[in-house]
PDB file of N, CA and C in Angstrom:
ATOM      1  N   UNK A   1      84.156 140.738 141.183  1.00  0.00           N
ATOM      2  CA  UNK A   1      83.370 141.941 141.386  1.00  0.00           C
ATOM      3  C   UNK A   1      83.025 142.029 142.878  1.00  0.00           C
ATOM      4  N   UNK A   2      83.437 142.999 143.313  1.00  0.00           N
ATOM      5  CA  UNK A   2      82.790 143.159 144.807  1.00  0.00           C
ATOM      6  C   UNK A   2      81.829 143.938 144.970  1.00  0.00           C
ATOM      7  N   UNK A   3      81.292 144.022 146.392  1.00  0.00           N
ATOM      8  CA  UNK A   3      80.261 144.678 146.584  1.00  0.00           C
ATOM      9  C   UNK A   3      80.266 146.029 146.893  1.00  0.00           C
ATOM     10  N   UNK A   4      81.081 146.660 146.761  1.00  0.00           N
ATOM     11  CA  UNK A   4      81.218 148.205 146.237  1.00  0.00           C
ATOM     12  C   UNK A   4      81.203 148.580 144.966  1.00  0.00           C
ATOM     13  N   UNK A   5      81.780 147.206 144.329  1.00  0.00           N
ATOM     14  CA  UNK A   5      81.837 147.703 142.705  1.00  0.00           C
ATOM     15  C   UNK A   5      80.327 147.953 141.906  1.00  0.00           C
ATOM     16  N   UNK A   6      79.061 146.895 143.047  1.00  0.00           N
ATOM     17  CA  UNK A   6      78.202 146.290 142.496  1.00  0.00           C
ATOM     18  C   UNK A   6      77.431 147.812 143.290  1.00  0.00           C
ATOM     19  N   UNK A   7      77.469 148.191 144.197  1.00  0.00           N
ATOM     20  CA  UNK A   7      76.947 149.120 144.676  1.00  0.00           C
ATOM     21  C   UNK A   7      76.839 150.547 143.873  1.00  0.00           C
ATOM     22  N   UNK A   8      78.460 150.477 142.955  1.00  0.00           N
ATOM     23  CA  UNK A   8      78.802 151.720 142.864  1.00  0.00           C
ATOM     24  C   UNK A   8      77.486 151.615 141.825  1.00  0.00           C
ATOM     25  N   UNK A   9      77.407 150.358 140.687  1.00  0.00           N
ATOM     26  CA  UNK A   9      76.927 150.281 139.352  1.00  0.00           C
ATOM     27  C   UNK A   9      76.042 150.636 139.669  1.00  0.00           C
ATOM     28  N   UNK A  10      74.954 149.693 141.223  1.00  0.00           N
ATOM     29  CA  UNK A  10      73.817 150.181 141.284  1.00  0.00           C
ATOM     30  C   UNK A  10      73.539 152.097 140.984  1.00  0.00           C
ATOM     31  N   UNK A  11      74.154 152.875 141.838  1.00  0.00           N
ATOM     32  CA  UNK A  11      74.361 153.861 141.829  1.00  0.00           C
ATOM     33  C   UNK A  11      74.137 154.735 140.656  1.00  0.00           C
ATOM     34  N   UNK A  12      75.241 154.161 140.138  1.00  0.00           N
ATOM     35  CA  UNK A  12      75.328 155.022 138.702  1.00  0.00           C
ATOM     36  C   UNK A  12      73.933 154.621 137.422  1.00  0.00           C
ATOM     37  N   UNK A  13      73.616 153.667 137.529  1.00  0.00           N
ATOM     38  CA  UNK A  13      72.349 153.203 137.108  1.00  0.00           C
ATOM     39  C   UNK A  13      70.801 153.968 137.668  1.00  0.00           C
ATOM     40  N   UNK A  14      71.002 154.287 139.144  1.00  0.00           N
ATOM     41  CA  UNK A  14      69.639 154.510 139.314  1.00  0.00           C
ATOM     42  C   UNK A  14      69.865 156.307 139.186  1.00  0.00           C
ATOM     43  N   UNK A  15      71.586 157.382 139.198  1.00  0.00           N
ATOM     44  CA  UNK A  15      71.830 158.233 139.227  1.00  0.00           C
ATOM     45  C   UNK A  15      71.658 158.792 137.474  1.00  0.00           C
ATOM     46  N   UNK A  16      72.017 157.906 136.596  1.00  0.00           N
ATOM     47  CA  UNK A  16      71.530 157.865 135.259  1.00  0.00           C
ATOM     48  C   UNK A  16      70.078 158.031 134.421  1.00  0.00           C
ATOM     49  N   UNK A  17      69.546 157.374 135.335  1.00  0.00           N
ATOM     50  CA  UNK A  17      68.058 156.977 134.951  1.00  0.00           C
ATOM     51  C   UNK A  17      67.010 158.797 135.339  1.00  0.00           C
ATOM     52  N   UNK A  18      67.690 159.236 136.845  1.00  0.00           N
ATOM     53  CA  UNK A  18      67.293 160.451 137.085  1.00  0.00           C
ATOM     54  C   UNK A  18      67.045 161.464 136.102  1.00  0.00           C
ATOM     55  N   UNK A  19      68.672 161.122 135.918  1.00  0.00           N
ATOM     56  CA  UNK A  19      69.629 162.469 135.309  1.00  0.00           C
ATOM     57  C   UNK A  19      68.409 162.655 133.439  1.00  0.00           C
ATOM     58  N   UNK A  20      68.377 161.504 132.870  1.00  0.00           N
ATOM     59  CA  UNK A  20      67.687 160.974 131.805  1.00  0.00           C
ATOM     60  C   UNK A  20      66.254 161.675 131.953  1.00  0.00           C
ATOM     61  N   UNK A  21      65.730 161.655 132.952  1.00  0.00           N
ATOM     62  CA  UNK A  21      64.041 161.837 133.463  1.00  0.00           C
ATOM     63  C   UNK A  21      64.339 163.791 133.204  1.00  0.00           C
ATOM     64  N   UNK A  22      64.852 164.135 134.112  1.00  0.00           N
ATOM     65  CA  UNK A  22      65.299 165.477 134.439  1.00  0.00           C
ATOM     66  C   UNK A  22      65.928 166.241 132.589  1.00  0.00           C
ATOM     67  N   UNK A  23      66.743 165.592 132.339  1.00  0.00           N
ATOM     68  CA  UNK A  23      66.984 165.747 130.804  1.00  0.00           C
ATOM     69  C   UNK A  23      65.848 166.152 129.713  1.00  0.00           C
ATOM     70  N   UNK A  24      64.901 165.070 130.030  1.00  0.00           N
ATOM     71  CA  UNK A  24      63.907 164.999 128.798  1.00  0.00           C
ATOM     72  C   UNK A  24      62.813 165.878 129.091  1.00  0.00           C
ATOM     73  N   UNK A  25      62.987 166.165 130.635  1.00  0.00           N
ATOM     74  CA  UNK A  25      61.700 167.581 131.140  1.00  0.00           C
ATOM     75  C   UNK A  25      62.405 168.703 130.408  1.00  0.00           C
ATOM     76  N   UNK A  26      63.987 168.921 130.715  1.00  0.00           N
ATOM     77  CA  UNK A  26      64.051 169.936 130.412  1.00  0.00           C
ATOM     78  C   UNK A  26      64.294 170.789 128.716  1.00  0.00           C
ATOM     79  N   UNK A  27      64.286 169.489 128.015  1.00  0.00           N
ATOM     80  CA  UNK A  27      64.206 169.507 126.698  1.00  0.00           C
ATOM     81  C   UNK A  27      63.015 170.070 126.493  1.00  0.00           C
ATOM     82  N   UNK A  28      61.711 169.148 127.098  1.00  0.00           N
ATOM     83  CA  UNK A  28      60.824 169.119 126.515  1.00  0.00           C
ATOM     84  C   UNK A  28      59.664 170.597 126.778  1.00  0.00           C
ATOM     85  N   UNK A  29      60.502 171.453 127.549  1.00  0.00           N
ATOM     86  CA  UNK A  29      59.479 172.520 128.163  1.00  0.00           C
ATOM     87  C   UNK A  29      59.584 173.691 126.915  1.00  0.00           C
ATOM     88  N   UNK A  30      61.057 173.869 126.551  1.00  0.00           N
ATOM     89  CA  UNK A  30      60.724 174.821 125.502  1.00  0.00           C
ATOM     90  C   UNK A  30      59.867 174.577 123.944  1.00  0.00           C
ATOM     91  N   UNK A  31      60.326 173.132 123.910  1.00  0.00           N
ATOM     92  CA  UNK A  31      59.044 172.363 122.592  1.00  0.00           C
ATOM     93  C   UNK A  31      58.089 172.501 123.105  1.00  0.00           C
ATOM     94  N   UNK A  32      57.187 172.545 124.088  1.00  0.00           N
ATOM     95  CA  UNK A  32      56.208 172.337 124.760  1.00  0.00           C
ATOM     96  C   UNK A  32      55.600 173.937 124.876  1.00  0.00           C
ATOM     97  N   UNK A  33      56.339 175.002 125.294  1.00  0.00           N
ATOM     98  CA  UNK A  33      55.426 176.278 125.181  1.00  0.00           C
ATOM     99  C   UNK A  33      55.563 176.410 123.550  1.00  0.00           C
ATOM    100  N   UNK A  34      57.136 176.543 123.059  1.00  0.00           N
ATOM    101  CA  UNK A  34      56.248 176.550 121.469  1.00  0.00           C
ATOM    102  C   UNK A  34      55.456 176.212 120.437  1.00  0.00           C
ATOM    103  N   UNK A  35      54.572 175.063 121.335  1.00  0.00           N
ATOM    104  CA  UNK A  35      53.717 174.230 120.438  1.00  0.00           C
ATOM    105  C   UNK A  35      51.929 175.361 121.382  1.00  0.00           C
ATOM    106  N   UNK A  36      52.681 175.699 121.799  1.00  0.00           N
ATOM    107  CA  UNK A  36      51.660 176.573 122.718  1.00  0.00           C
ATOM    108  C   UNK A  36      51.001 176.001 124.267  1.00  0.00           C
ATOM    109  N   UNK A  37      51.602 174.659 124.800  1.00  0.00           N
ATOM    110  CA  UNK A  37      51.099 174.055 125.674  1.00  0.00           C
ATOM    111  C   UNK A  37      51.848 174.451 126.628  1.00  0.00           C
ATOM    112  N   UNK A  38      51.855 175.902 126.989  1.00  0.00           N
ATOM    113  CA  UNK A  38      52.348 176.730 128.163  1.00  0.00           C
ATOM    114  C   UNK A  38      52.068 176.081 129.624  1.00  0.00           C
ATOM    115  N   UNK A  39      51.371 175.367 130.191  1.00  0.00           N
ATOM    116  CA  UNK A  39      50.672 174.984 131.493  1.00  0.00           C
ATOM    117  C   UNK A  39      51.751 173.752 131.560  1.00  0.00           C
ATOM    118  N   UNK A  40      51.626 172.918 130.162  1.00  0.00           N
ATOM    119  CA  UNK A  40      52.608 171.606 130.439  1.00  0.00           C
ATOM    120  C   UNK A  40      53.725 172.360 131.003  1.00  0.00           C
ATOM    121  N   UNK A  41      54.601 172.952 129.897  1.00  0.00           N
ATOM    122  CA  UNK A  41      55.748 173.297 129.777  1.00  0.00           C
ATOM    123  C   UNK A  41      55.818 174.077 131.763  1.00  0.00           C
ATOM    124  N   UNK A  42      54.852 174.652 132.427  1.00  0.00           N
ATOM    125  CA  UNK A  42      54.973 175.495 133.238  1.00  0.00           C
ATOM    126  C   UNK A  42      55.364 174.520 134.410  1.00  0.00           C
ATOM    127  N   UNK A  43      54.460 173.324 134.144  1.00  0.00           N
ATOM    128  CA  UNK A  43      54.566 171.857 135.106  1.00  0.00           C
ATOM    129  C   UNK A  43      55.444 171.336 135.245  1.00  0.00           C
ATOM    130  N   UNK A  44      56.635 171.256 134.018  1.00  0.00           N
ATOM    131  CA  UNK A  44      57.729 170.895 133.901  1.00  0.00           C
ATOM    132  C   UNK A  44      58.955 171.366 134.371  1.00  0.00           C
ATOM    133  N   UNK A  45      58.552 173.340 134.212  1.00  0.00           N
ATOM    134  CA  UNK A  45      59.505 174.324 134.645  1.00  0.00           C
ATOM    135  C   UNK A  45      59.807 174.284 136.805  1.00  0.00           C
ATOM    136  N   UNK A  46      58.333 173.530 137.205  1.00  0.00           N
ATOM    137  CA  UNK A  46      58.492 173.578 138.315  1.00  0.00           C
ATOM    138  C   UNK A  46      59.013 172.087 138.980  1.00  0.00           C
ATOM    139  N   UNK A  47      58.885 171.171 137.975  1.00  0.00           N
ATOM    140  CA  UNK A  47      59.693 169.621 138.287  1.00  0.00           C
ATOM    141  C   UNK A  47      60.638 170.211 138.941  1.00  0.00           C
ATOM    142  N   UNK A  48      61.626 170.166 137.500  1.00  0.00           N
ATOM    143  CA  UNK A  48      63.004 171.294 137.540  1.00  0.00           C
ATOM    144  C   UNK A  48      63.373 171.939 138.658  1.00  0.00           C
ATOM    145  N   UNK A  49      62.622 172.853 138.867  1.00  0.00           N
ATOM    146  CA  UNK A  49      62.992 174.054 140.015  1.00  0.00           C
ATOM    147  C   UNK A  49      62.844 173.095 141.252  1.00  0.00           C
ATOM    148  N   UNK A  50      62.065 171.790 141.461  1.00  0.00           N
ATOM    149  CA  UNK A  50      62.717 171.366 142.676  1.00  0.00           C
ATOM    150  C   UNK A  50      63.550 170.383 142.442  1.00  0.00           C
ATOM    151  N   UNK A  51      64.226 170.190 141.433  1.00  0.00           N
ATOM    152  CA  UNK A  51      65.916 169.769 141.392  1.00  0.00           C
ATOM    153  C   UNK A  51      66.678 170.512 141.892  1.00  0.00           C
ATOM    154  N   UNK A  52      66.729 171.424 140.966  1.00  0.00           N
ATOM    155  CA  UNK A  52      67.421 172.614 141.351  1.00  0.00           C
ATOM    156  C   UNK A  52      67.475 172.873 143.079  1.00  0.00           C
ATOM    157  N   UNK A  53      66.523 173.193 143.672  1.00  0.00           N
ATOM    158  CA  UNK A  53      66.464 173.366 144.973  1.00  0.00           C
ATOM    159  C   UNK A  53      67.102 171.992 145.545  1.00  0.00           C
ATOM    160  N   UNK A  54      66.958 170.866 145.364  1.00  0.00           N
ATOM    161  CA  UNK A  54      68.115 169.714 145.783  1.00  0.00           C
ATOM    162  C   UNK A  54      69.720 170.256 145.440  1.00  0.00           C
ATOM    163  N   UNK A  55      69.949 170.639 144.405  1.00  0.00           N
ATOM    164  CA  UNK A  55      70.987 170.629 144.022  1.00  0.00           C
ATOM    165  C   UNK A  55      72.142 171.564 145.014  1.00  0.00           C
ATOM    166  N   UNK A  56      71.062 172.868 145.250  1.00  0.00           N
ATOM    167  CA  UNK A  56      71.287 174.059 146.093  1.00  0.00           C
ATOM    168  C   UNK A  56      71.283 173.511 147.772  1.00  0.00           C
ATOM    169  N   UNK A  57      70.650 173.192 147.949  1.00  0.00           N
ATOM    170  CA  UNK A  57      71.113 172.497 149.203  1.00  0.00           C
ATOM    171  C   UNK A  57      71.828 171.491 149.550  1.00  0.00           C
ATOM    172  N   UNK A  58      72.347 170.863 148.497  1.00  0.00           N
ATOM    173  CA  UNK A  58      73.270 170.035 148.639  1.00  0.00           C
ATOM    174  C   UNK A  58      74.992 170.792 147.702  1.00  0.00           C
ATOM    175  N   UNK A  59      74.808 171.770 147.961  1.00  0.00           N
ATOM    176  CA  UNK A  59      76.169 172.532 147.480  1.00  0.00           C
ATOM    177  C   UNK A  59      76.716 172.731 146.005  1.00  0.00           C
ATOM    178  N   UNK A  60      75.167 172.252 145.343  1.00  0.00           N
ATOM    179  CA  UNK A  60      75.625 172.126 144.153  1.00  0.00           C
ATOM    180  C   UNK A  60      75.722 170.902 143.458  1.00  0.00           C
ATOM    181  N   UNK A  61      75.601 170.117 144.379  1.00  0.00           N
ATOM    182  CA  UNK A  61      75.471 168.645 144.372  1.00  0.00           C
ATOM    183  C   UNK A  61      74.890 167.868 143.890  1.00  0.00           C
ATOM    184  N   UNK A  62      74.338 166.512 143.266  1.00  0.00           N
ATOM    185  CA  UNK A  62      73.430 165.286 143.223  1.00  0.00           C
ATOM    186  C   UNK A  62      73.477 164.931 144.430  1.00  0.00           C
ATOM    187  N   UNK A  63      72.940 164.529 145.099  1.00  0.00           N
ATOM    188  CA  UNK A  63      72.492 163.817 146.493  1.00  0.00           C
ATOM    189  C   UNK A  63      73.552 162.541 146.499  1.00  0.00           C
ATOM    190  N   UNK A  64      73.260 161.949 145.136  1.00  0.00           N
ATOM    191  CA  UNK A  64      73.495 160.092 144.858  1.00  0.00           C
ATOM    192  C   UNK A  64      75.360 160.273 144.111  1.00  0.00           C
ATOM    193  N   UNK A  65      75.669 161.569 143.991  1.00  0.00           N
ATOM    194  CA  UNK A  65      77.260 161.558 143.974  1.00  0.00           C
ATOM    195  C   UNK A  65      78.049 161.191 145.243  1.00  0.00           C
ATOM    196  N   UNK A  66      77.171 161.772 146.727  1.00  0.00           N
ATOM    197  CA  UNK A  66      77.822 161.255 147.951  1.00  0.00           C
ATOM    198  C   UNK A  66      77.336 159.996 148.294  1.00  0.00           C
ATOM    199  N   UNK A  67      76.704 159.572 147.455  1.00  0.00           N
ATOM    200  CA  UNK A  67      76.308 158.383 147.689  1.00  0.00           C
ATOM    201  C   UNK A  67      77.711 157.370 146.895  1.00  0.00           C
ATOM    202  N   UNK A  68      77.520 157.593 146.146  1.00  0.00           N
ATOM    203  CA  UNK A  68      78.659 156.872 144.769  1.00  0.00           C
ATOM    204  C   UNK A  68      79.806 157.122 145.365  1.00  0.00           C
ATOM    205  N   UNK A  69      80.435 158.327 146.241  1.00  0.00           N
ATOM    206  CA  UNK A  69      81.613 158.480 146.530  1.00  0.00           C
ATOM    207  C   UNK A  69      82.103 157.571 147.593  1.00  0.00           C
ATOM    208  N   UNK A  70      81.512 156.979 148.099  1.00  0.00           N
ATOM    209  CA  UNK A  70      81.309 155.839 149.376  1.00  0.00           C
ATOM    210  C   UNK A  70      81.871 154.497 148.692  1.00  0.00           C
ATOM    211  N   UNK A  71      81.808 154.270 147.555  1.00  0.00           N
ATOM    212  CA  UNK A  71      82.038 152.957 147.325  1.00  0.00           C
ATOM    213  C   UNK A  71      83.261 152.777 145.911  1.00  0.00           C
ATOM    214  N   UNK A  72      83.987 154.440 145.607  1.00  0.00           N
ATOM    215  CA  UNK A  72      85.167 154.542 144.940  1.00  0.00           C
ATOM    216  C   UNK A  72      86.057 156.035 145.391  1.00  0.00           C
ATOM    217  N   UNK A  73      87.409 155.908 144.716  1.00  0.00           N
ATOM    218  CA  UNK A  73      88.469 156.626 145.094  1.00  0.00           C
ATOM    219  C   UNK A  73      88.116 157.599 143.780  1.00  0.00           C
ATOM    220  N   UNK A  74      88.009 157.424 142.737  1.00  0.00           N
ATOM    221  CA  UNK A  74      87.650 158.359 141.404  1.00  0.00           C
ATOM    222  C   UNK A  74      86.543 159.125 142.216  1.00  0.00           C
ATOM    223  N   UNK A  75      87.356 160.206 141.324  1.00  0.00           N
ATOM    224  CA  UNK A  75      86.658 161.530 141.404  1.00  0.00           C
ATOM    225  C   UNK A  75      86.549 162.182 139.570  1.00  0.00           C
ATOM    226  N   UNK A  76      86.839 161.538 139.122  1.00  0.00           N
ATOM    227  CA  UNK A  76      86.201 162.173 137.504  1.00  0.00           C
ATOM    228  C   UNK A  76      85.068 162.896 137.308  1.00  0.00           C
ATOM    229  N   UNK A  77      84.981 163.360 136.755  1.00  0.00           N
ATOM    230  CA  UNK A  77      83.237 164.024 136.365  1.00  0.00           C
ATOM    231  C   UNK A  77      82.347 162.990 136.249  1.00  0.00           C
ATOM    232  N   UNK A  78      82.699 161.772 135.541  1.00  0.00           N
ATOM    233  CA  UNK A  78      81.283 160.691 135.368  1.00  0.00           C
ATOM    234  C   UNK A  78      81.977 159.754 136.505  1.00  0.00           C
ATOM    235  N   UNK A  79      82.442 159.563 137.568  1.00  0.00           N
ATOM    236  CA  UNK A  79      82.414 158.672 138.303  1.00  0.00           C
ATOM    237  C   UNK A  79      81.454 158.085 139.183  1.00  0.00           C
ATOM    238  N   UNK A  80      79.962 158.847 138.698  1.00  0.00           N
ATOM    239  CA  UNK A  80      78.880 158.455 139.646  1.00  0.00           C
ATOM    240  C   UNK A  80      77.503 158.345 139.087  1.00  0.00           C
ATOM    241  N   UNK A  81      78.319 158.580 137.167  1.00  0.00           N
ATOM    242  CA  UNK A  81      76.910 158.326 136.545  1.00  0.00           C
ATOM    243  C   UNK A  81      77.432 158.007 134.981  1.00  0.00           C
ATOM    244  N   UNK A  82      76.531 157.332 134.149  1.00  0.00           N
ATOM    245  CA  UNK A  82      76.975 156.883 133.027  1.00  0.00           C
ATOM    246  C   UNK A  82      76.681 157.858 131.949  1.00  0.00           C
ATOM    247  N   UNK A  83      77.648 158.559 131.770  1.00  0.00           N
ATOM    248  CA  UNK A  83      77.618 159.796 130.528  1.00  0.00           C
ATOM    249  C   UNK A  83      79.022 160.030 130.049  1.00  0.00           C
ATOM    250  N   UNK A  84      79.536 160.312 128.873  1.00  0.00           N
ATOM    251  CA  UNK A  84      80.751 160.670 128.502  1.00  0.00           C
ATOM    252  C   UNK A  84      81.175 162.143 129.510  1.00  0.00           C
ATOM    253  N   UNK A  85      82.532 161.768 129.674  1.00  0.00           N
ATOM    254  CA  UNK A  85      83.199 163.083 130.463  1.00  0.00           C
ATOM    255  C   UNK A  85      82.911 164.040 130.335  1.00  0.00           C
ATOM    256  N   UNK A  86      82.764 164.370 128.899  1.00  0.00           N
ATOM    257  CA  UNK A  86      82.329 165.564 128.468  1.00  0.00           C
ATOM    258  C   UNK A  86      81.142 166.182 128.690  1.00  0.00           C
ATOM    259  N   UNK A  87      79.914 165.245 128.820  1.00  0.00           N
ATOM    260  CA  UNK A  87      78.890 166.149 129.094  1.00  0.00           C
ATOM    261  C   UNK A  87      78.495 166.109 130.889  1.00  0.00           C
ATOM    262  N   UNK A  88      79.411 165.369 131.234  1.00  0.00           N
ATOM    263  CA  UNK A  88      79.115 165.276 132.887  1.00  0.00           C
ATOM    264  C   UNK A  88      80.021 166.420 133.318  1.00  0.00           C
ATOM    265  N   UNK A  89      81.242 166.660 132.738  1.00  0.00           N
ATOM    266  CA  UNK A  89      81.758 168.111 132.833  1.00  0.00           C
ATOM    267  C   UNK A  89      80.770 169.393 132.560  1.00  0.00           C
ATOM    268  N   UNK A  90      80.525 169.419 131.578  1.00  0.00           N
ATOM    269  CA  UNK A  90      79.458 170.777 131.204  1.00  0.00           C
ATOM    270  C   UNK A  90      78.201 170.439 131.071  1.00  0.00           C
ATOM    271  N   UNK A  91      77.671 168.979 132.078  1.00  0.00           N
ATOM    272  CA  UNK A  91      76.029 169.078 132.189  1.00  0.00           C
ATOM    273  C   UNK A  91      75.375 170.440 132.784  1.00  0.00           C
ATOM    274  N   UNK A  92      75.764 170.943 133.966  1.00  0.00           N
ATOM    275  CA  UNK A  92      75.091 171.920 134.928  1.00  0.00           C
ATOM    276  C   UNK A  92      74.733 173.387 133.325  1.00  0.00           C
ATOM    277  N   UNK A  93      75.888 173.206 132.915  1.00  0.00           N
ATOM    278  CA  UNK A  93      76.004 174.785 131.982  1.00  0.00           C
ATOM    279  C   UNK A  93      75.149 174.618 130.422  1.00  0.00           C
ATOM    280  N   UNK A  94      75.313 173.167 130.293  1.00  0.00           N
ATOM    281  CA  UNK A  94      74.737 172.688 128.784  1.00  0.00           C
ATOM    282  C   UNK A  94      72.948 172.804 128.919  1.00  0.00           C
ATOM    283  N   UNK A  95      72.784 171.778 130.525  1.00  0.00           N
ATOM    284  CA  UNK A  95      71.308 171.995 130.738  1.00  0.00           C
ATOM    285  C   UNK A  95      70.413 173.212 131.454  1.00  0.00           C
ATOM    286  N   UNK A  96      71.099 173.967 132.077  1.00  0.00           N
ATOM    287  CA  UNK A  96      71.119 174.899 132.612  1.00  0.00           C
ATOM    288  C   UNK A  96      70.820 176.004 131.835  1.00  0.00           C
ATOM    289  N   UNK A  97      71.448 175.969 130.305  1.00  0.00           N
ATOM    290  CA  UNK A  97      71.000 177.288 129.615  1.00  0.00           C
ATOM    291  C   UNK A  97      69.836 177.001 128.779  1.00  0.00           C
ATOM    292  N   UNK A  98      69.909 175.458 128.504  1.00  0.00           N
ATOM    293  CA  UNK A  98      68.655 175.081 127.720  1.00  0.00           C
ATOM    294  C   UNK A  98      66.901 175.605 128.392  1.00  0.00           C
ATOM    295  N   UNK A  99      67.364 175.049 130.022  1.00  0.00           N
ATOM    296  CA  UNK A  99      65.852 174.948 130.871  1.00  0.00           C
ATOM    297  C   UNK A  99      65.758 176.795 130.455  1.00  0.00           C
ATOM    298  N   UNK A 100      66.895 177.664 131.065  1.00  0.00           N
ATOM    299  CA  UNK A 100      66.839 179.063 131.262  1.00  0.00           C
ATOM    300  C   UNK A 100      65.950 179.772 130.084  1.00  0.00           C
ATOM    301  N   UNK A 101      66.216 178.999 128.707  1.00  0.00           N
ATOM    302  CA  UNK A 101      65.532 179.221 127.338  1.00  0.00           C
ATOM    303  C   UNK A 101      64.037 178.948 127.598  1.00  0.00           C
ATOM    304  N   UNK A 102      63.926 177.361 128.077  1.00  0.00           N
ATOM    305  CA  UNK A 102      62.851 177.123 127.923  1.00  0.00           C
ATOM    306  C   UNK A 102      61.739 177.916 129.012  1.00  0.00           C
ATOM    307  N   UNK A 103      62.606 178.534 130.307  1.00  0.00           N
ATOM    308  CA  UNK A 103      61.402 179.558 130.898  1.00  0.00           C
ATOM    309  C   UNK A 103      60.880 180.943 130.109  1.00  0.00           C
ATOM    310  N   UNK A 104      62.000 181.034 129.404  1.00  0.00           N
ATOM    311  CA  UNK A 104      61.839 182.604 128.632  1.00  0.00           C
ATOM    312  C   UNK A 104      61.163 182.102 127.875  1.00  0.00           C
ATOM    313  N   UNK A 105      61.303 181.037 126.608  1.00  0.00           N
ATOM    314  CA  UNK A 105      60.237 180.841 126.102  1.00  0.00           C
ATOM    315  C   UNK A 105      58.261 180.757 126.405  1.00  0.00           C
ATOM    316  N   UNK A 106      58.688 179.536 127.553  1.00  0.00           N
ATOM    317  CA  UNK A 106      57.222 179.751 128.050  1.00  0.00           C
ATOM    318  C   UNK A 106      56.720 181.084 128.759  1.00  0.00           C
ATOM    319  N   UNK A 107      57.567 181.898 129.366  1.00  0.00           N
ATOM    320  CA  UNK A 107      57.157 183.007 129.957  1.00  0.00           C
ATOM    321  C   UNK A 107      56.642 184.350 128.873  1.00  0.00           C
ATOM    322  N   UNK A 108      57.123 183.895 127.611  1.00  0.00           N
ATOM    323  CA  UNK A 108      56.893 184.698 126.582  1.00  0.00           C
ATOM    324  C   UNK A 108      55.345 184.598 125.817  1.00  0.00           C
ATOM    325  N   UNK A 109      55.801 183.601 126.021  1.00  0.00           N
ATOM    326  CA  UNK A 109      54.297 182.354 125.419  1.00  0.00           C
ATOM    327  C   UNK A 109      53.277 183.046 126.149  1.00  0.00           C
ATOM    328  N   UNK A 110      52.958 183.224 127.706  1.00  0.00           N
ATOM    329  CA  UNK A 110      52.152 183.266 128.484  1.00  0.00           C
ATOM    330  C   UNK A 110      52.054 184.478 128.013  1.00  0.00           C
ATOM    331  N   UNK A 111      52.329 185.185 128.189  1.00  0.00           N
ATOM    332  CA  UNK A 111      52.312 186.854 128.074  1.00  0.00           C
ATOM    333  C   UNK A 111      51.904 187.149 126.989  1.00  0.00           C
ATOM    334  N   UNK A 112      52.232 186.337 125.646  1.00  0.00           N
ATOM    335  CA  UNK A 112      51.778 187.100 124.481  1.00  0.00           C
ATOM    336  C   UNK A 112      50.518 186.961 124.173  1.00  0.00           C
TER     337      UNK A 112
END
């Protein structure tokens, strides 16, 4: 094992652990206004939005993918984090429509 290999793992380990954190906010905002706890859910909606704003300034990017790309030649969809292909392919679109729900939800919430 070398120390790129050990680097990359680090990588994908601490790029996992994010991705996991960011996941469970964005699950948890539309359960969260429909239980009526609109303020959580609103706290959560703005975690998010400064991912998002990382993401956007970095081209769309994870920050810790140019990080990971430093220490391999793969370029796969999960080459910089531990998730099946499949959802590291359609993470942006899978989580992306969920959070989009969960603002309409809470924004609905608030209003009604």
């Amino acid at each position: 094992m070398t120390s790129a290999d050990n680097s990359l793992r680090l990588v994908k380990v601490v790029h996992t652990i994010v991705w996991a954190i960011f996941a469970a906010c964005i699950f948890a905002i539309p359960v969260l206004a429909w239980l009526g706890h609109e303020r959580q859910a609103s706290v959560l909606i703005m975690v998010v939005l400064v991912e998002l704003l990382v993401l956007l300034v970095n081209h769309g990017n994870c920050p810790l993918t140019a990080v990971a790309a430093r220490y391999t030649q793969d370029r796969r969809d999960n080459f910089d984090i531990y998730l099946p292909q499949w959802l590291a392919r359609y993470n942006k679109l899978i989580f992306g429509t969920i959070y989009l729900c969960g603002v309409a939800v809470t924004f609905v919430r608030w209003t009604a």
